[in-house]
C-alpha atoms as a PDB file:
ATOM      1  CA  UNK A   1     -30.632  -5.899  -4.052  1.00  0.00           C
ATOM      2  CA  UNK A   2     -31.565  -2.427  -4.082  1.00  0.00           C
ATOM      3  CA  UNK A   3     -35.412  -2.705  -4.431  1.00  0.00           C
ATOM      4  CA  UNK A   4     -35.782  -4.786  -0.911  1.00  0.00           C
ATOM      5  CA  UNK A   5     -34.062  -1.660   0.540  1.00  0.00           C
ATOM      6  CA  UNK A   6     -36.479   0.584  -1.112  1.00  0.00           C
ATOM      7  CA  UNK A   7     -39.381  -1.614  -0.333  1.00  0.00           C
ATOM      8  CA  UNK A   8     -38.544  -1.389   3.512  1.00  0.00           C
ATOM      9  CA  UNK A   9     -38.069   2.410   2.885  1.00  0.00           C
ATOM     10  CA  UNK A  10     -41.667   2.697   1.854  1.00  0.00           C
ATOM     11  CA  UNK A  11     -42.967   0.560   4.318  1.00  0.00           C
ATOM     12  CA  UNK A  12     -41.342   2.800   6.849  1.00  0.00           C
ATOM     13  CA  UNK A  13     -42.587   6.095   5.284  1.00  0.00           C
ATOM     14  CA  UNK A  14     -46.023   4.779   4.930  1.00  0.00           C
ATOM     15  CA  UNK A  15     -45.654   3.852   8.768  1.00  0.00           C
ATOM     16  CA  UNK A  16     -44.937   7.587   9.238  1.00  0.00           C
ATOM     17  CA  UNK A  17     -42.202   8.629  10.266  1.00  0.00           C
ATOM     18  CA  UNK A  18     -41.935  11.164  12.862  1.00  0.00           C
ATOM     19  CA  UNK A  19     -39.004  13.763  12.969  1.00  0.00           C
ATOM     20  CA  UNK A  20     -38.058  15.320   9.710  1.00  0.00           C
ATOM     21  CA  UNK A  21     -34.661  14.027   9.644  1.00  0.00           C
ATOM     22  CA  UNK A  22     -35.942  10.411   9.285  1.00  0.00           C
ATOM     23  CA  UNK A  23     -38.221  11.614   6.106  1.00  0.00           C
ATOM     24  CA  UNK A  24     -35.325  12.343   4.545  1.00  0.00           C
ATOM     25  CA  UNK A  25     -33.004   9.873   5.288  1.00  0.00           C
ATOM     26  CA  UNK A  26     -35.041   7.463   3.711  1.00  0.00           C
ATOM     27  CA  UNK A  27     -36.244   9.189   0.610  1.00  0.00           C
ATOM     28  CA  UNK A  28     -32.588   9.864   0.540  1.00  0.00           C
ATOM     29  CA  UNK A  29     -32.417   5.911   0.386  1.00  0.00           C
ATOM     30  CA  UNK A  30     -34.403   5.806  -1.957  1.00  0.00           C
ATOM     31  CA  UNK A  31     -32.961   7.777  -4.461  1.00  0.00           C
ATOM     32  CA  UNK A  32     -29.620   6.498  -4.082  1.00  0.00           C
ATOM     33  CA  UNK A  33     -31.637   2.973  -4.656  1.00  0.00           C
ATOM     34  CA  UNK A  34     -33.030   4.661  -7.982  1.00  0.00           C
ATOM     35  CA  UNK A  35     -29.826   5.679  -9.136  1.00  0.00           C
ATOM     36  CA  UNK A  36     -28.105   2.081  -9.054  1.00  0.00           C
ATOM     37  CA  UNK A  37     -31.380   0.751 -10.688  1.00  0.00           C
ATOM     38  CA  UNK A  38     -30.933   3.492 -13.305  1.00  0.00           C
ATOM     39  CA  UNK A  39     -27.132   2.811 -14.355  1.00  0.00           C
ATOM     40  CA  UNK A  40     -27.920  -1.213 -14.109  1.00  0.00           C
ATOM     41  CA  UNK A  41     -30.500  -1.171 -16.857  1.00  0.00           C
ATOM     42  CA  UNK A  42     -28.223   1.294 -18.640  1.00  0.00           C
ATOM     43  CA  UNK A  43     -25.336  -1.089 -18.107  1.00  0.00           C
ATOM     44  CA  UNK A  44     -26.691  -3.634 -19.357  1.00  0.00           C
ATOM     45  CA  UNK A  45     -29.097  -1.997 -22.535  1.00  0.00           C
ATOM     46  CA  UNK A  46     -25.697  -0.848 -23.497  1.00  0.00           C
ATOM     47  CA  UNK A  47     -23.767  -4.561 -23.079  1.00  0.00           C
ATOM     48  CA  UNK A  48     -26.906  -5.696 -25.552  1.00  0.00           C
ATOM     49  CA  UNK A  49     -26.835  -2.928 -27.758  1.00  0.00           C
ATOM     50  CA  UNK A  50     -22.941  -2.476 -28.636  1.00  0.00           C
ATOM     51  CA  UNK A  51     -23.693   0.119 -30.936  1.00  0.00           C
ATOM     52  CA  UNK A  52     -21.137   2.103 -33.321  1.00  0.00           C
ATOM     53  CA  UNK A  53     -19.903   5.222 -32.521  1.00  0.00           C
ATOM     54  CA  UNK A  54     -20.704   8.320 -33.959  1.00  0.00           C
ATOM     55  CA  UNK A  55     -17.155   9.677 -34.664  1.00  0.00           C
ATOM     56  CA  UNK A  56     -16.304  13.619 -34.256  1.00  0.00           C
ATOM     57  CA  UNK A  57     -13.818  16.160 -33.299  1.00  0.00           C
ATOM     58  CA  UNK A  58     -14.509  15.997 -28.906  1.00  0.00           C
ATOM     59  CA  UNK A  59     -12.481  18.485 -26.558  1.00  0.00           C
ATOM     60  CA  UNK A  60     -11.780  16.320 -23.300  1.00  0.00           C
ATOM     61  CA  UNK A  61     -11.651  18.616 -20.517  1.00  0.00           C
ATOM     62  CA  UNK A  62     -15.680  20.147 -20.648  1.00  0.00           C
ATOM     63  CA  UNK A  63     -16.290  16.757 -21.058  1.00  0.00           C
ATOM     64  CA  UNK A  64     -14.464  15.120 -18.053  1.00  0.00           C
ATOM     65  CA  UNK A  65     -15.762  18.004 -16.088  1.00  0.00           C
ATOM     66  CA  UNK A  66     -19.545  17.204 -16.764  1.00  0.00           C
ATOM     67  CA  UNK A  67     -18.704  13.687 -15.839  1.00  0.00           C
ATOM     68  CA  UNK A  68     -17.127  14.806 -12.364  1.00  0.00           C
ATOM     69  CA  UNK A  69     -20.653  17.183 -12.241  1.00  0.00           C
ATOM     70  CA  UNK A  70     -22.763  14.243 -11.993  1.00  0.00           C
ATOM     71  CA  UNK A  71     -21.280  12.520  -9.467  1.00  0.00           C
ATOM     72  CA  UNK A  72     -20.992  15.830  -7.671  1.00  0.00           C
ATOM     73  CA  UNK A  73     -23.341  14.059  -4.986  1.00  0.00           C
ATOM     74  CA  UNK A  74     -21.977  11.138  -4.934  1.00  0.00           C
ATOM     75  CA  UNK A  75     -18.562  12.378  -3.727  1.00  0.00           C
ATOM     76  CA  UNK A  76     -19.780  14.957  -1.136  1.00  0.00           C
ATOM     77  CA  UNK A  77     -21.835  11.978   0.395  1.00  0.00           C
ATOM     78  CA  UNK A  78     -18.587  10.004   0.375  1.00  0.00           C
ATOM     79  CA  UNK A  79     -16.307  12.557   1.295  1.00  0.00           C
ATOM     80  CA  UNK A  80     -13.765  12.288  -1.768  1.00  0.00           C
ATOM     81  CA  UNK A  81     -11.672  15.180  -2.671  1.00  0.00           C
ATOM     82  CA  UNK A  82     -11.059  15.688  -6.184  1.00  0.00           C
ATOM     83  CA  UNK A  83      -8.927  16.966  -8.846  1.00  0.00           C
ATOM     84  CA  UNK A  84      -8.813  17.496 -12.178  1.00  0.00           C
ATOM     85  CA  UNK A  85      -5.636  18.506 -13.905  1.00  0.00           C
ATOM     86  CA  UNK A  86      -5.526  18.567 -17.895  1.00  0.00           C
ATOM     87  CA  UNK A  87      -2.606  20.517 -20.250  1.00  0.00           C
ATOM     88  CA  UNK A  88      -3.544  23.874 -21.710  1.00  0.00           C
ATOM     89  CA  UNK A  89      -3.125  22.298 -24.980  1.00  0.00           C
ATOM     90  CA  UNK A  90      -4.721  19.324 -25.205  1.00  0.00           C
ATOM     91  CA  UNK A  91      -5.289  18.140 -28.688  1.00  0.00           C
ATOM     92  CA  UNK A  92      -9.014  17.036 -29.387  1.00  0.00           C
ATOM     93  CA  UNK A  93      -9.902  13.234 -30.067  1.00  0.00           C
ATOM     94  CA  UNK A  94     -11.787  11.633 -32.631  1.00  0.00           C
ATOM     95  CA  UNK A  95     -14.620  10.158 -30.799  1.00  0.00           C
ATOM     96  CA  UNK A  96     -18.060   9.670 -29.916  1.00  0.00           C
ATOM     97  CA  UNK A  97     -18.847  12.129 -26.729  1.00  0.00           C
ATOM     98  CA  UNK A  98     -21.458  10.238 -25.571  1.00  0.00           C
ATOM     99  CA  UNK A  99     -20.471   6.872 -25.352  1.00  0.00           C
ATOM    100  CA  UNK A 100     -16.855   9.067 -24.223  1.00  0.00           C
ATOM    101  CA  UNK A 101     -18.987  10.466 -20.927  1.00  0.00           C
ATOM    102  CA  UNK A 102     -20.233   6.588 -20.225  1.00  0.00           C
ATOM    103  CA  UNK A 103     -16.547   5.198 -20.633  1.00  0.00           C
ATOM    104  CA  UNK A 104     -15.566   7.926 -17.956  1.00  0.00           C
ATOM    105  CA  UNK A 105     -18.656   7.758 -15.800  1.00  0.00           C
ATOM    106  CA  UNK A 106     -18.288   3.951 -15.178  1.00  0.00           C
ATOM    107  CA  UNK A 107     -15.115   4.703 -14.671  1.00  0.00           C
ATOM    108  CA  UNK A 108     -15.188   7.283 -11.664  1.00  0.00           C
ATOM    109  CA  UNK A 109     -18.405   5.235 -10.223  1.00  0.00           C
ATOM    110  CA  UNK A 110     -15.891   3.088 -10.182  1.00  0.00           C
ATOM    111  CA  UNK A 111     -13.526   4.546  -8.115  1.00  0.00           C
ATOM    112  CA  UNK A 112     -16.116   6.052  -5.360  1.00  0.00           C
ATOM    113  CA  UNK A 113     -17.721   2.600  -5.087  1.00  0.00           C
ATOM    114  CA  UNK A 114     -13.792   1.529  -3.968  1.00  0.00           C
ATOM    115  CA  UNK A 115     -13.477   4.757  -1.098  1.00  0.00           C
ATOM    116  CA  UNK A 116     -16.394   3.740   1.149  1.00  0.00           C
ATOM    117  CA  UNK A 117     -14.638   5.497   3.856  1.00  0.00           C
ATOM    118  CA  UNK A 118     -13.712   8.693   1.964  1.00  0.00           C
ATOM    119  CA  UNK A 119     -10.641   9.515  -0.123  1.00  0.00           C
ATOM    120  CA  UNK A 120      -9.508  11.408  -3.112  1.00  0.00           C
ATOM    121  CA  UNK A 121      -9.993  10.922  -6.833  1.00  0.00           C
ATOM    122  CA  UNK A 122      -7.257  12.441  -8.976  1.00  0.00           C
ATOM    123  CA  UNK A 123      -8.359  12.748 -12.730  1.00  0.00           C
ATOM    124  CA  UNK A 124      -5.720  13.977 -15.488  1.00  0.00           C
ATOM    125  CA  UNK A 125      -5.307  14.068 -19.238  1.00  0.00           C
ATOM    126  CA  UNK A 126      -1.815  14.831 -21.370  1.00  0.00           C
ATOM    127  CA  UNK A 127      -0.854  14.517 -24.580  1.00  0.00           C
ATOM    128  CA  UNK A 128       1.701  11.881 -25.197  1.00  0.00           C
ATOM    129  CA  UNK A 129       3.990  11.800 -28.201  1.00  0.00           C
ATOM    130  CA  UNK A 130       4.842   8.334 -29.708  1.00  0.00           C
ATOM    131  CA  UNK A 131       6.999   6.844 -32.565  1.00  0.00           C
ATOM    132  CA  UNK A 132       3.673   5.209 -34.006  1.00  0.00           C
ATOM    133  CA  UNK A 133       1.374   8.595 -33.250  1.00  0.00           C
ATOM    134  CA  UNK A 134       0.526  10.692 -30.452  1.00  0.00           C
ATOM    135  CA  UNK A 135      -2.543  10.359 -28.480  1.00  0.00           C
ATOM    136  CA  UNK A 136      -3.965  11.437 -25.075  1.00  0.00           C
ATOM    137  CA  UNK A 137      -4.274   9.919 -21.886  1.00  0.00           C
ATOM    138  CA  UNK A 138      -6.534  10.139 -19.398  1.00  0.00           C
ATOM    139  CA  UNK A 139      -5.960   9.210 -16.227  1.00  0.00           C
ATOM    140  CA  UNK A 140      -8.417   8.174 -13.373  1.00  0.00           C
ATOM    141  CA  UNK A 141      -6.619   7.509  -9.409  1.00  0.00           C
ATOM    142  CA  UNK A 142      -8.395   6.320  -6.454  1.00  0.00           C
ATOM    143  CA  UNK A 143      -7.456   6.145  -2.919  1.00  0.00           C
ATOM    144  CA  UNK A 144      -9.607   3.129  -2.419  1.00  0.00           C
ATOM    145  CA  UNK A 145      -9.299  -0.788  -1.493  1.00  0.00           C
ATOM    146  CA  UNK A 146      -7.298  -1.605  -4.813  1.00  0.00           C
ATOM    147  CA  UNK A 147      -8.075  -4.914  -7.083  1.00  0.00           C
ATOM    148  CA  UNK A 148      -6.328  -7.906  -5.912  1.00  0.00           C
ATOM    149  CA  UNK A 149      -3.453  -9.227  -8.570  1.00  0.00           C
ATOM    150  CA  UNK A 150      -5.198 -12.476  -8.966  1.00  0.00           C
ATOM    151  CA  UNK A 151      -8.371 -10.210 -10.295  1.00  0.00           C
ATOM    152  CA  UNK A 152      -6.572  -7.820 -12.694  1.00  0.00           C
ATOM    153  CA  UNK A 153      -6.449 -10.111 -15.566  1.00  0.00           C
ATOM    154  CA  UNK A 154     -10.528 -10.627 -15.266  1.00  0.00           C
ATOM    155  CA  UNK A 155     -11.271  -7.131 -14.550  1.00  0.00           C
ATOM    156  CA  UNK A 156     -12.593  -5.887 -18.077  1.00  0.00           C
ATOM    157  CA  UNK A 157     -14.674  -9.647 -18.325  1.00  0.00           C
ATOM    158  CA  UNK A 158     -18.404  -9.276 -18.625  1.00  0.00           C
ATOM    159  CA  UNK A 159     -20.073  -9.767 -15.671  1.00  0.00           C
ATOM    160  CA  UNK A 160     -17.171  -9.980 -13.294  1.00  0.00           C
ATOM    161  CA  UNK A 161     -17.467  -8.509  -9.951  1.00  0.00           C
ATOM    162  CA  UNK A 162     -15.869  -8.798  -6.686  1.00  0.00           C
ATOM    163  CA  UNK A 163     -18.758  -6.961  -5.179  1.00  0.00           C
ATOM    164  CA  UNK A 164     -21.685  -8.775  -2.936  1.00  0.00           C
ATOM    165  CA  UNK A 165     -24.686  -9.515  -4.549  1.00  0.00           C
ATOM    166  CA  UNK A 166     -26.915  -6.599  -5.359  1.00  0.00           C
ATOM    167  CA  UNK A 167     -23.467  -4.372  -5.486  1.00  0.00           C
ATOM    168  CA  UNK A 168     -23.018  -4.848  -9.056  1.00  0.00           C
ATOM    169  CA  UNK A 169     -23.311  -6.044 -12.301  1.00  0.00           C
ATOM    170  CA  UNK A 170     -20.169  -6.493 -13.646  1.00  0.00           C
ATOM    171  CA  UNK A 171     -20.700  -4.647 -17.168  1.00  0.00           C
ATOM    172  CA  UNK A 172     -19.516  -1.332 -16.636  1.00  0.00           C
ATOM    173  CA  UNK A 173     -16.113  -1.825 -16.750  1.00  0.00           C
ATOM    174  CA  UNK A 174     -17.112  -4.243 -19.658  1.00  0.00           C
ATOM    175  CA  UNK A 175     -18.686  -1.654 -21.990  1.00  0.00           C
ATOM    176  CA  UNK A 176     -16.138   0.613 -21.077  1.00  0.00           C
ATOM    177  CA  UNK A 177     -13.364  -1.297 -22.497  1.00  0.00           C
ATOM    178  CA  UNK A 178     -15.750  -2.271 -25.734  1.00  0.00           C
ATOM    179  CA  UNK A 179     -16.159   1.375 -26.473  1.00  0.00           C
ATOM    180  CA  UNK A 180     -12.431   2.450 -26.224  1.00  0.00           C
ATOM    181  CA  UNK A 181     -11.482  -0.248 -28.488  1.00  0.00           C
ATOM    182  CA  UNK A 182     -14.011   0.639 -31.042  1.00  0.00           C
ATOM    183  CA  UNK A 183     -12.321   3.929 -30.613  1.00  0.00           C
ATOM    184  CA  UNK A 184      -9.121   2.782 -31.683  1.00  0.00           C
ATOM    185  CA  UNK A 185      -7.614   3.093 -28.087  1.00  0.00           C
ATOM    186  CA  UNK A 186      -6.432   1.325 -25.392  1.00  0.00           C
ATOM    187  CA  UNK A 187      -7.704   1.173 -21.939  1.00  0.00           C
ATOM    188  CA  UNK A 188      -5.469  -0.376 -19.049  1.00  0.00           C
ATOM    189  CA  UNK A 189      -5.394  -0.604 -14.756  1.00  0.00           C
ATOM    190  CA  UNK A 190      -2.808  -0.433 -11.957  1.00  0.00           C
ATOM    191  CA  UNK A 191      -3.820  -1.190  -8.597  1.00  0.00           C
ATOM    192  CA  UNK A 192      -2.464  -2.419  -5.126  1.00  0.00           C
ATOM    193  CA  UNK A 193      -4.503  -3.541  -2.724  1.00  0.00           C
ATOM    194  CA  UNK A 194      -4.750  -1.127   0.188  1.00  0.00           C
ATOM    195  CA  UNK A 195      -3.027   1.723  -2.202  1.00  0.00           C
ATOM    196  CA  UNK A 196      -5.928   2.408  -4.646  1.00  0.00           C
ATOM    197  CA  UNK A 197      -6.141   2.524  -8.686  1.00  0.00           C
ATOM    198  CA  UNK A 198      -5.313   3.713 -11.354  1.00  0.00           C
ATOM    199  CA  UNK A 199      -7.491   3.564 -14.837  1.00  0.00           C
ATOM    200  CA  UNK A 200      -5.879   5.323 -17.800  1.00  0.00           C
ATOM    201  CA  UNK A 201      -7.968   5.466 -21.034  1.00  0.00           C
ATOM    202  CA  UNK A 202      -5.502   6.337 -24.585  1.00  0.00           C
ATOM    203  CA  UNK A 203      -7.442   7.822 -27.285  1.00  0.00           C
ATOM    204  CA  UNK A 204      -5.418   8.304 -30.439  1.00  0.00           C
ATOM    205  CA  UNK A 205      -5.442  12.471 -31.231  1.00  0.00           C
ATOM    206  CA  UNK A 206      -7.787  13.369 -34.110  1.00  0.00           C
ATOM    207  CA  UNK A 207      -7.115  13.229 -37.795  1.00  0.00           C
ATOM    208  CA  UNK A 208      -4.974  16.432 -39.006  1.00  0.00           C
ATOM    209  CA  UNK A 209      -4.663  18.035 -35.826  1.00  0.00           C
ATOM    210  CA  UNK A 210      -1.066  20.069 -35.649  1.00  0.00           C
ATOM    211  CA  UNK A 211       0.159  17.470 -37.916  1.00  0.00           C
ATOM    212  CA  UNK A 212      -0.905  14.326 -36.262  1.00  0.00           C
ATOM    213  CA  UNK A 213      -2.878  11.975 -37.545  1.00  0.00           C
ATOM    214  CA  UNK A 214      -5.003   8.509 -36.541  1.00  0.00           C
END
């Protein structure tokens, strides 16, 4: 539970503590407590909410690269190297951006939470040309501890974590798959235990774009 590690942070501040480098180790604490607060009550306003989205013409790559942004943090604490690789011509989508950014925010939380001891995070997006329509695919790899087999088929179930208590909530991967489906698109997982993951959300390629269509 994040607020009895906040509470003992206070405690300890109001206490005093005495060398600088203690001051901010805990009100580092606490902000890191903050933050999980933060995207729980998000997590789960948005599980209520389910709302529709609001459909437009969204470029990918500035928006994948404000996602990795705010986890900037996150990933230097952790020491995770990443990369971001997407084509030169990647067709636009027909989505909402916003709900778009939460899909690939849970996502890469995601992936740090599973490198506690460091890694790298690989993100990439192509276009991929089908008989039934082409789309794009992103792709989100991990280094991390992987999803045991036996957990795969549950992963996307609300409220399903393998986390310890206070780790978790069990929505975000939840909401993430409820928005890419009310997108029209598909999102799937590979992982080994040991080897890491790999998350790869299809988005079909917006209406009338070089041809293609929904």
């Amino acid at each position: 539970n994040p607020l009895a590690g906040m509470q003992n942070c206070v405690r300890t501040l109001l206490k005093g503590a005495r060398e600088d480098g203690q001051q901010v180790q805990y009100l580092t604490m606490l902000q890191e407590g903050l933050s999980r607060i933060g995207r729980t009550i998000r997590q789960l306003l948005d599980f209520a909410r389910q709302t529709k989205p609001q459909l437009t013409q969204t470029d990918l790559p500035p928006l994948l690269r404000r996602s990795l942004a705010l986890l900037e943090h996150e990933l230097a604490v952790q020491k995770i190297s990443c990369f971001l690789s997407t084509e030169s011509e990647l067709l636009p989508v027909l989505a909402d951006p916003h709900q778009l950014e939460q899909v690939f925010l849970n996502i890469l939380i995601n992936a740090v939470e599973a490198m506690p001891n460091g890694g790298s995070l690989t993100v990439t997006a192509a276009v991929r040309h089908r008989q039934a329509g082409s789309s794009v695919e992103v792709s989100v790899s991990d280094t991390g501890i992987g999803i045991p087999s036996e957990n795969l088929p549950r992963i996307f179930d609300p409220f399903f974590t393998t986390r310890e208590v206070g780790k978790g909530t069990g929505l975000g991967l939840s909401v993430s798959y409820g928005i890419v489906k009310a997108h029209g698109g598909l999102l799937d997982v590979q992982s080994e235990v040991g080897k890491g993951s790999t998350f790869t959300v299809v988005l079909p390629v917006a209406k009338g774009e070089k041809g293609y269509a929904l």
